[in-house]
PDB file of N, CA and C in Angstrom:
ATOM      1  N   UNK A   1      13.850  90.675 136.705  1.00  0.00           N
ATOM      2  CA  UNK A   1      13.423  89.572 137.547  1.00  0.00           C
ATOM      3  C   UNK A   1      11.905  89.512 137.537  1.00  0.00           C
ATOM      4  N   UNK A   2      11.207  87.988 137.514  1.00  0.00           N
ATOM      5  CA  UNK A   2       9.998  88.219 137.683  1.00  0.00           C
ATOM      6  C   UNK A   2       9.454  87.473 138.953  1.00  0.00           C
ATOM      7  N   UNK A   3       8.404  87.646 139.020  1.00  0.00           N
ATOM      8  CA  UNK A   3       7.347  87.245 140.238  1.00  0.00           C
ATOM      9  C   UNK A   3       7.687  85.806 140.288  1.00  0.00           C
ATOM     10  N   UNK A   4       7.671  84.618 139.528  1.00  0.00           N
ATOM     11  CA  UNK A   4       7.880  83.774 139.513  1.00  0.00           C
ATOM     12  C   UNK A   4       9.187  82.766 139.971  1.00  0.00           C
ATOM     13  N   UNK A   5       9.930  83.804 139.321  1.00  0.00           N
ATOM     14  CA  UNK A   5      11.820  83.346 139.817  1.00  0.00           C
ATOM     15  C   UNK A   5      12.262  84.338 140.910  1.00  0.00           C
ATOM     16  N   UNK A   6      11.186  84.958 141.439  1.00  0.00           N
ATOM     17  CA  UNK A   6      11.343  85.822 143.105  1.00  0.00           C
ATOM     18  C   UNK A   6      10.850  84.981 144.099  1.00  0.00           C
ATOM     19  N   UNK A   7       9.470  83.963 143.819  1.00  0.00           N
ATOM     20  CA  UNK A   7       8.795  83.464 144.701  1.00  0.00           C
ATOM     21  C   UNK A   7       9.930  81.881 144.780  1.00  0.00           C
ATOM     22  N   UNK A   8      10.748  81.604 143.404  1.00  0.00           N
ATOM     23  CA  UNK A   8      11.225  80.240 143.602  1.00  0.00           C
ATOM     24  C   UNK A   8      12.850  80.390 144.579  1.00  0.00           C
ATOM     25  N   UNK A   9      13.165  81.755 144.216  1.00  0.00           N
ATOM     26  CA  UNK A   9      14.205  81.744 145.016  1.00  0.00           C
ATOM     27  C   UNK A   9      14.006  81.911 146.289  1.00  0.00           C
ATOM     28  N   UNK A  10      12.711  82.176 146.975  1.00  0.00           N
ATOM     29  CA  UNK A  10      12.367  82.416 148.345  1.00  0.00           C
ATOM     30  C   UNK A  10      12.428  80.874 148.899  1.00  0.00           C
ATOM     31  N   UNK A  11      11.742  80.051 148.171  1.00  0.00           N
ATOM     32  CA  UNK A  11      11.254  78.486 148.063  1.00  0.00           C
ATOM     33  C   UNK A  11      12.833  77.833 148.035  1.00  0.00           C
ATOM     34  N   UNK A  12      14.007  77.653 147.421  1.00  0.00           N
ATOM     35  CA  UNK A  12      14.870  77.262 147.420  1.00  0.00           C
ATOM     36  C   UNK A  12      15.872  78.099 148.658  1.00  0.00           C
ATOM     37  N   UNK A  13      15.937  79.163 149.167  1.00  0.00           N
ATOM     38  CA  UNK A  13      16.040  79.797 149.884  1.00  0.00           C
ATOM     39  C   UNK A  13      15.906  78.982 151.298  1.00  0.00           C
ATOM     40  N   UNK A  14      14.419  78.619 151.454  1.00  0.00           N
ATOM     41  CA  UNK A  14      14.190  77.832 152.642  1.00  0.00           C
ATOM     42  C   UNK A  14      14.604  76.345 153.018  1.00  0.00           C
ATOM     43  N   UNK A  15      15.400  75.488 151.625  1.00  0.00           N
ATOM     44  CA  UNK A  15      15.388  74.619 151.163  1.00  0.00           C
ATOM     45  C   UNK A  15      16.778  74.532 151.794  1.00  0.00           C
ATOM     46  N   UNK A  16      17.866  75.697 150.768  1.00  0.00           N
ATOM     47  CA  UNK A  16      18.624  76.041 151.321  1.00  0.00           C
ATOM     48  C   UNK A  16      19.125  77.019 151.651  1.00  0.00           C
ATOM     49  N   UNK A  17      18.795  76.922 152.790  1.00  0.00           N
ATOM     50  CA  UNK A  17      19.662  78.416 153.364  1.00  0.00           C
ATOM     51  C   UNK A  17      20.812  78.935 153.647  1.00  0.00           C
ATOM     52  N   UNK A  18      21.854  78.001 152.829  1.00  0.00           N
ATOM     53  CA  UNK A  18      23.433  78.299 153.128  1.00  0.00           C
ATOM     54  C   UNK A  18      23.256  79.639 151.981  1.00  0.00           C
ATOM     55  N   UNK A  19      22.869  79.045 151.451  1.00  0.00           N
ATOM     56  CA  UNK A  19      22.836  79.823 149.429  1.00  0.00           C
ATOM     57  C   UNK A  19      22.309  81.033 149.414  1.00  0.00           C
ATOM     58  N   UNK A  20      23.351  82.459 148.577  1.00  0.00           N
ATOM     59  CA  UNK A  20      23.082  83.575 148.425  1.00  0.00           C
ATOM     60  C   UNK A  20      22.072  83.167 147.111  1.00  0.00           C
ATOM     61  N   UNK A  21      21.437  84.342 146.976  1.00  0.00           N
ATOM     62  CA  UNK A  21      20.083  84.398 145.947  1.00  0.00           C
ATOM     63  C   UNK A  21      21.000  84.290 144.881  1.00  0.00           C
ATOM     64  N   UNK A  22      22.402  84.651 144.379  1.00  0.00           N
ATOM     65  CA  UNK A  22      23.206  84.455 143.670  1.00  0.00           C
ATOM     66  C   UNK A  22      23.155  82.686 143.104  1.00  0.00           C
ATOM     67  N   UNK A  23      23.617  82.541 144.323  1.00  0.00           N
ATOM     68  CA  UNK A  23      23.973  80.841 143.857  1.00  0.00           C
ATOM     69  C   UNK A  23      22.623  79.813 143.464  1.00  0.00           C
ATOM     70  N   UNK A  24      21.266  80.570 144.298  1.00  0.00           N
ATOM     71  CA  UNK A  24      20.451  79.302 144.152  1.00  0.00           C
ATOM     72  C   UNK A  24      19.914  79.664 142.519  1.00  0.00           C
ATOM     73  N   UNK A  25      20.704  80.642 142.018  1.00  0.00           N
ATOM     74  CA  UNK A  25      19.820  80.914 140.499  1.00  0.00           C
ATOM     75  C   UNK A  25      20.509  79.775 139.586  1.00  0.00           C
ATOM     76  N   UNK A  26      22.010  79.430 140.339  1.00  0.00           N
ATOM     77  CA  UNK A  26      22.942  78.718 139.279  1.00  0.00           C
ATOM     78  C   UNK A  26      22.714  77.398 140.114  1.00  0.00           C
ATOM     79  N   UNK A  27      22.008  76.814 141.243  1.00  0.00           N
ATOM     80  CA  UNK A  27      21.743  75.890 141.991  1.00  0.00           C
ATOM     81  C   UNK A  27      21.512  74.569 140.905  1.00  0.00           C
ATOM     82  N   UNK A  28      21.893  73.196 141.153  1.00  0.00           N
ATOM     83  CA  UNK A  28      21.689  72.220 140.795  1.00  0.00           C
ATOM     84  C   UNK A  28      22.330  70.982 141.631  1.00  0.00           C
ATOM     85  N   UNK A  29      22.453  69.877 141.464  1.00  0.00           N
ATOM     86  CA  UNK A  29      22.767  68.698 142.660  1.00  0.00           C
ATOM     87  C   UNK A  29      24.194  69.012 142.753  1.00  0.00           C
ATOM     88  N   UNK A  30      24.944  69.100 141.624  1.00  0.00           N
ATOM     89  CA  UNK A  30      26.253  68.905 141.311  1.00  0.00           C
ATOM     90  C   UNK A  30      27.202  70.260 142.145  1.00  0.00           C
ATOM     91  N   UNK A  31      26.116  71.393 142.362  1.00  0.00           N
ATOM     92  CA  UNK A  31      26.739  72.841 143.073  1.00  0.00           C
ATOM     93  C   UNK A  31      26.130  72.694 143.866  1.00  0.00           C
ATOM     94  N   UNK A  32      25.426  71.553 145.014  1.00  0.00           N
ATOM     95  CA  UNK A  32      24.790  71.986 145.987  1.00  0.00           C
ATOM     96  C   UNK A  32      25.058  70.600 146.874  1.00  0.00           C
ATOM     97  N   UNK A  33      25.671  70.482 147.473  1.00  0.00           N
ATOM     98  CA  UNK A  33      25.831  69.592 148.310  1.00  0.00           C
ATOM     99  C   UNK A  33      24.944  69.104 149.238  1.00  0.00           C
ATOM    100  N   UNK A  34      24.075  69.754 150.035  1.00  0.00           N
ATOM    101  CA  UNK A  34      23.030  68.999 150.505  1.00  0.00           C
ATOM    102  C   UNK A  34      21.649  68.875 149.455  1.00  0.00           C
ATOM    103  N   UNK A  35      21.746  68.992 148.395  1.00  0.00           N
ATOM    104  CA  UNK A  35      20.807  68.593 146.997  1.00  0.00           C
ATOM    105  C   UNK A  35      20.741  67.133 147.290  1.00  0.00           C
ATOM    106  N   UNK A  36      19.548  66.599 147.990  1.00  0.00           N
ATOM    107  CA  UNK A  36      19.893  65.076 147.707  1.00  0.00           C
ATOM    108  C   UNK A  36      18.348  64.864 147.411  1.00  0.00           C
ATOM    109  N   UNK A  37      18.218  63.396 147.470  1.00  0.00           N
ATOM    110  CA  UNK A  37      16.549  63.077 147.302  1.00  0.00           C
ATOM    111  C   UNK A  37      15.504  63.367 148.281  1.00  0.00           C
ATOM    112  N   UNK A  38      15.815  63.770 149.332  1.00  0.00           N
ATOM    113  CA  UNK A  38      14.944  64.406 150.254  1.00  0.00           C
ATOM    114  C   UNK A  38      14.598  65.819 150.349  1.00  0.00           C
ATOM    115  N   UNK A  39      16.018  66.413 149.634  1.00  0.00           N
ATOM    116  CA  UNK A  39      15.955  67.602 149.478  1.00  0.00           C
ATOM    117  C   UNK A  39      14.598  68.289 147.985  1.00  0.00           C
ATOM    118  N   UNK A  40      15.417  67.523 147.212  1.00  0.00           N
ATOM    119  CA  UNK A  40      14.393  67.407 146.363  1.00  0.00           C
ATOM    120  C   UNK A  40      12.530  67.109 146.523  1.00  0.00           C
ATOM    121  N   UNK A  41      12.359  66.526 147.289  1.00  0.00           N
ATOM    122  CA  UNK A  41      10.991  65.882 147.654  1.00  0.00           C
ATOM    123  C   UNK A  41      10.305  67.060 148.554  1.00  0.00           C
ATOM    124  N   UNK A  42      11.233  67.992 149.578  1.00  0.00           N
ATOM    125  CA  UNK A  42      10.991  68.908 149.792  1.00  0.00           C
ATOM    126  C   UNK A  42      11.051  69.954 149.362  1.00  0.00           C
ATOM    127  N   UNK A  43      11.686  70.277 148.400  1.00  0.00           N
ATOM    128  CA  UNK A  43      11.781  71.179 147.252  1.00  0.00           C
ATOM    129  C   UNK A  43      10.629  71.417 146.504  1.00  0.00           C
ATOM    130  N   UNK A  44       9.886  69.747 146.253  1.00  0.00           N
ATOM    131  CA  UNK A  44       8.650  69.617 145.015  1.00  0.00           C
ATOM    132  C   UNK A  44       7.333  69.882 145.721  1.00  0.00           C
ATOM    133  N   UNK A  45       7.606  69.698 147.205  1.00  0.00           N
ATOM    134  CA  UNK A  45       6.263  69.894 148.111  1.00  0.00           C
ATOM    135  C   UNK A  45       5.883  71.629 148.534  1.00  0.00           C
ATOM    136  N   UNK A  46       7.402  72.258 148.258  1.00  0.00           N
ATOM    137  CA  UNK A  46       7.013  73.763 148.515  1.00  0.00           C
ATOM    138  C   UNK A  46       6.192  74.254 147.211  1.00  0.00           C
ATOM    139  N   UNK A  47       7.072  73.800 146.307  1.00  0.00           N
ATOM    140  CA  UNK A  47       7.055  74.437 144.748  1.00  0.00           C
ATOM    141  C   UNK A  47       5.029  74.174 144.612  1.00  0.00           C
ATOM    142  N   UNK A  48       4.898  73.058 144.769  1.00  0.00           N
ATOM    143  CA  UNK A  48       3.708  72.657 144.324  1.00  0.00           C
ATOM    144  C   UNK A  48       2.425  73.490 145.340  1.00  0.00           C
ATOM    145  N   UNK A  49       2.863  73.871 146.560  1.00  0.00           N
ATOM    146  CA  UNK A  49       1.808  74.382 147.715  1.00  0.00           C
ATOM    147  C   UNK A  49       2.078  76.063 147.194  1.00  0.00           C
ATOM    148  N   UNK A  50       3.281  76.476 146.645  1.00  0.00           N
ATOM    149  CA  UNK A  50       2.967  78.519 146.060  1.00  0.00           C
ATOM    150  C   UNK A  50       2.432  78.111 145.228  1.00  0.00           C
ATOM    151  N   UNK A  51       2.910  77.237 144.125  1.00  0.00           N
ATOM    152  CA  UNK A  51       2.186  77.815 142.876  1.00  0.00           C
ATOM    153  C   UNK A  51       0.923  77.223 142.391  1.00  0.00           C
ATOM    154  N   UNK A  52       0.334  75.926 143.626  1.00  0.00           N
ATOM    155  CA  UNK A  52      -0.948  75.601 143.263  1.00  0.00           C
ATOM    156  C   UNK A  52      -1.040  74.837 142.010  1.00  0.00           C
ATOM    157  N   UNK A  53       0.060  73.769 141.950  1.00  0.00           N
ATOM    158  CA  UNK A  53       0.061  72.979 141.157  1.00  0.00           C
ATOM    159  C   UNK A  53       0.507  71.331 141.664  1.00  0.00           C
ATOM    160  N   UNK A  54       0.159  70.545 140.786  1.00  0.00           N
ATOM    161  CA  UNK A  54       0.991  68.656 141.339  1.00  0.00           C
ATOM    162  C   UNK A  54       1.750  68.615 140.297  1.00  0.00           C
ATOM    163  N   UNK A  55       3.065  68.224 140.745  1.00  0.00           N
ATOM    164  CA  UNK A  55       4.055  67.723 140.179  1.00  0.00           C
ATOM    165  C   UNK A  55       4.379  66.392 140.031  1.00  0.00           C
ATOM    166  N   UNK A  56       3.643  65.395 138.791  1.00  0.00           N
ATOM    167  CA  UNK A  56       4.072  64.228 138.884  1.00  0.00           C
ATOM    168  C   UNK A  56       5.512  63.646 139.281  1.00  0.00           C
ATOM    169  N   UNK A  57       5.247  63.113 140.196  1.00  0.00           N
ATOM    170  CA  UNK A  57       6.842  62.145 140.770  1.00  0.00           C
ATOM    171  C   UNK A  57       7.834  61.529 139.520  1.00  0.00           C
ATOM    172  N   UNK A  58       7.219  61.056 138.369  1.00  0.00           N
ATOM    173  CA  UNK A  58       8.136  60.657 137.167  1.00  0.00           C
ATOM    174  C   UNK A  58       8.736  62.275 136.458  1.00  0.00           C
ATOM    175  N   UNK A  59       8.031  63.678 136.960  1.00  0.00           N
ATOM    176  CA  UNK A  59       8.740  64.586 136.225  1.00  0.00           C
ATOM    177  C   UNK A  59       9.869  64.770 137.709  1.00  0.00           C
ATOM    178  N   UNK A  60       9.889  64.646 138.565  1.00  0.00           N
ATOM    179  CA  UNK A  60      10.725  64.978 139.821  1.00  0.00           C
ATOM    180  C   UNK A  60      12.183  65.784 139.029  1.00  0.00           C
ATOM    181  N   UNK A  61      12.750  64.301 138.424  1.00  0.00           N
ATOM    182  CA  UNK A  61      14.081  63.596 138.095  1.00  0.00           C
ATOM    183  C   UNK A  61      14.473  64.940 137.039  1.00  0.00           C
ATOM    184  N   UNK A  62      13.357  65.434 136.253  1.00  0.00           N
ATOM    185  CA  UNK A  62      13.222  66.506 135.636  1.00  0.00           C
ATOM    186  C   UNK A  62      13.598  68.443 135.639  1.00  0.00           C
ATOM    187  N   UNK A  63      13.963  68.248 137.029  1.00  0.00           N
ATOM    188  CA  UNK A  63      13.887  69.353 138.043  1.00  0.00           C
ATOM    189  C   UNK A  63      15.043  69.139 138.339  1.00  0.00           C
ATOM    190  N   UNK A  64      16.531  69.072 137.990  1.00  0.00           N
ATOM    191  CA  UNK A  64      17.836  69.215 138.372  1.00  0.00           C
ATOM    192  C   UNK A  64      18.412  70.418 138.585  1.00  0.00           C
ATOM    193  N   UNK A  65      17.700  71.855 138.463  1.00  0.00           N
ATOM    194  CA  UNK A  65      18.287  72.947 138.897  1.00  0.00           C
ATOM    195  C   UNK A  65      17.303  74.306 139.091  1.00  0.00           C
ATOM    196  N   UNK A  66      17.504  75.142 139.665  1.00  0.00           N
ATOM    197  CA  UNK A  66      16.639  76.239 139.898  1.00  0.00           C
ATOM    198  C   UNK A  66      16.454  76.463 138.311  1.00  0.00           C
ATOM    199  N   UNK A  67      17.019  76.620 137.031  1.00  0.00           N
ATOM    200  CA  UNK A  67      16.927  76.668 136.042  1.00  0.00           C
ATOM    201  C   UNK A  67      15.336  76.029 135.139  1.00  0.00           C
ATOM    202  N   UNK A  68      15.805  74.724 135.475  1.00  0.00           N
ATOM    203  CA  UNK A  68      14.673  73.700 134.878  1.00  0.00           C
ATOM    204  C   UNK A  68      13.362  73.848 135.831  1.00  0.00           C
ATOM    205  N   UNK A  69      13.640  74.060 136.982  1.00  0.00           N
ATOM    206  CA  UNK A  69      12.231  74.108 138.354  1.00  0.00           C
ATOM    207  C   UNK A  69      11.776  75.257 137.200  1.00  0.00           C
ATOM    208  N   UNK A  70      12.397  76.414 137.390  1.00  0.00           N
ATOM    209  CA  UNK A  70      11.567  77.798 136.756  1.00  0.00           C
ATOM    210  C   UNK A  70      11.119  77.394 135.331  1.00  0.00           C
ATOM    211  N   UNK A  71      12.066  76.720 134.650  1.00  0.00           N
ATOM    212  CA  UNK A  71      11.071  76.343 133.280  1.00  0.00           C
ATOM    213  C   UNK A  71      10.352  75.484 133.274  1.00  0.00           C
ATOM    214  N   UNK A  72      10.255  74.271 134.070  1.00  0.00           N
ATOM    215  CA  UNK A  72       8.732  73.449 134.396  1.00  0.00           C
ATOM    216  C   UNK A  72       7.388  74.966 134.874  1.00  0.00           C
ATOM    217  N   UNK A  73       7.847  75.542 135.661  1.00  0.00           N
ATOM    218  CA  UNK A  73       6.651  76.459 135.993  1.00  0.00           C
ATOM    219  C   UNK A  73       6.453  77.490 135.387  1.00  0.00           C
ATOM    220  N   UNK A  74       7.352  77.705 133.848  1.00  0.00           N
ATOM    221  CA  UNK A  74       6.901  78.245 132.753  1.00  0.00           C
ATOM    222  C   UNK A  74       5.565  77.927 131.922  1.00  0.00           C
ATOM    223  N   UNK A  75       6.234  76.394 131.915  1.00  0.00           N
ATOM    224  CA  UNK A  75       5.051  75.352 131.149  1.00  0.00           C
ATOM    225  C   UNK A  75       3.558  74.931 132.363  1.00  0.00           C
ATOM    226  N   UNK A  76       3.767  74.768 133.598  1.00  0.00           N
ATOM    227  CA  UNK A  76       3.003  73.940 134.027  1.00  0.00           C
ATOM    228  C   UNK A  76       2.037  74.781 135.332  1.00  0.00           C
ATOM    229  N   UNK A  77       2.629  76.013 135.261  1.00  0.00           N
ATOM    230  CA  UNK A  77       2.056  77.036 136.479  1.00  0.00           C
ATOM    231  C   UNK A  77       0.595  77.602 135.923  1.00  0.00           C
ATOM    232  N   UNK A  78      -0.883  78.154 136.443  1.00  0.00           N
ATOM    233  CA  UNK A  78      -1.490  78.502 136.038  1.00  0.00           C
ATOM    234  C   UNK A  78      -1.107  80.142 135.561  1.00  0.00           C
ATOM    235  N   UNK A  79      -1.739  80.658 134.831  1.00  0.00           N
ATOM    236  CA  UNK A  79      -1.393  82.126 134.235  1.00  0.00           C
ATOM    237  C   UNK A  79      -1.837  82.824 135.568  1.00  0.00           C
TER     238      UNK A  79
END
């Protein structure tokens, strides 16, 4: 596990808190029932205030699962 997919599961964690650290790794709209567009919008406002980055609103749509969040902040997080 790294620093990165420790700090996002804390972040989805708060997002949702029904979800064992188990589930939010396999998390996406389709396994998450309160996943909606607000959820999301609050999702992009945590993500962006840890890791000190802006997340353009056209990549949002981009971000369908704890999966893709962690590989956008592969590509887009500072080192």
């Amino acid at each position: 596990m790294n620093d990165v997919s420790d700090r996002l599961v804390k972040i989805f964690a708060a997002i949702f808190p029904e979800l064992t650290p188990e589930e939010i790794r396999v998390a996406s709209p389709a396994s998450v029932a309160a996943w909606n567009s607000l959820a999301t919008i609050n999702l992009v406002s945590l993500v962006e205030e840890e890791f000190g980055i802006d997340i353009p609103p056209d990549r949002f749509e981009d971000l369908g699962s704890f999966e893709l969040v962690l590989e956008y902040l592969s590509e887009a997080a500072p080192a």
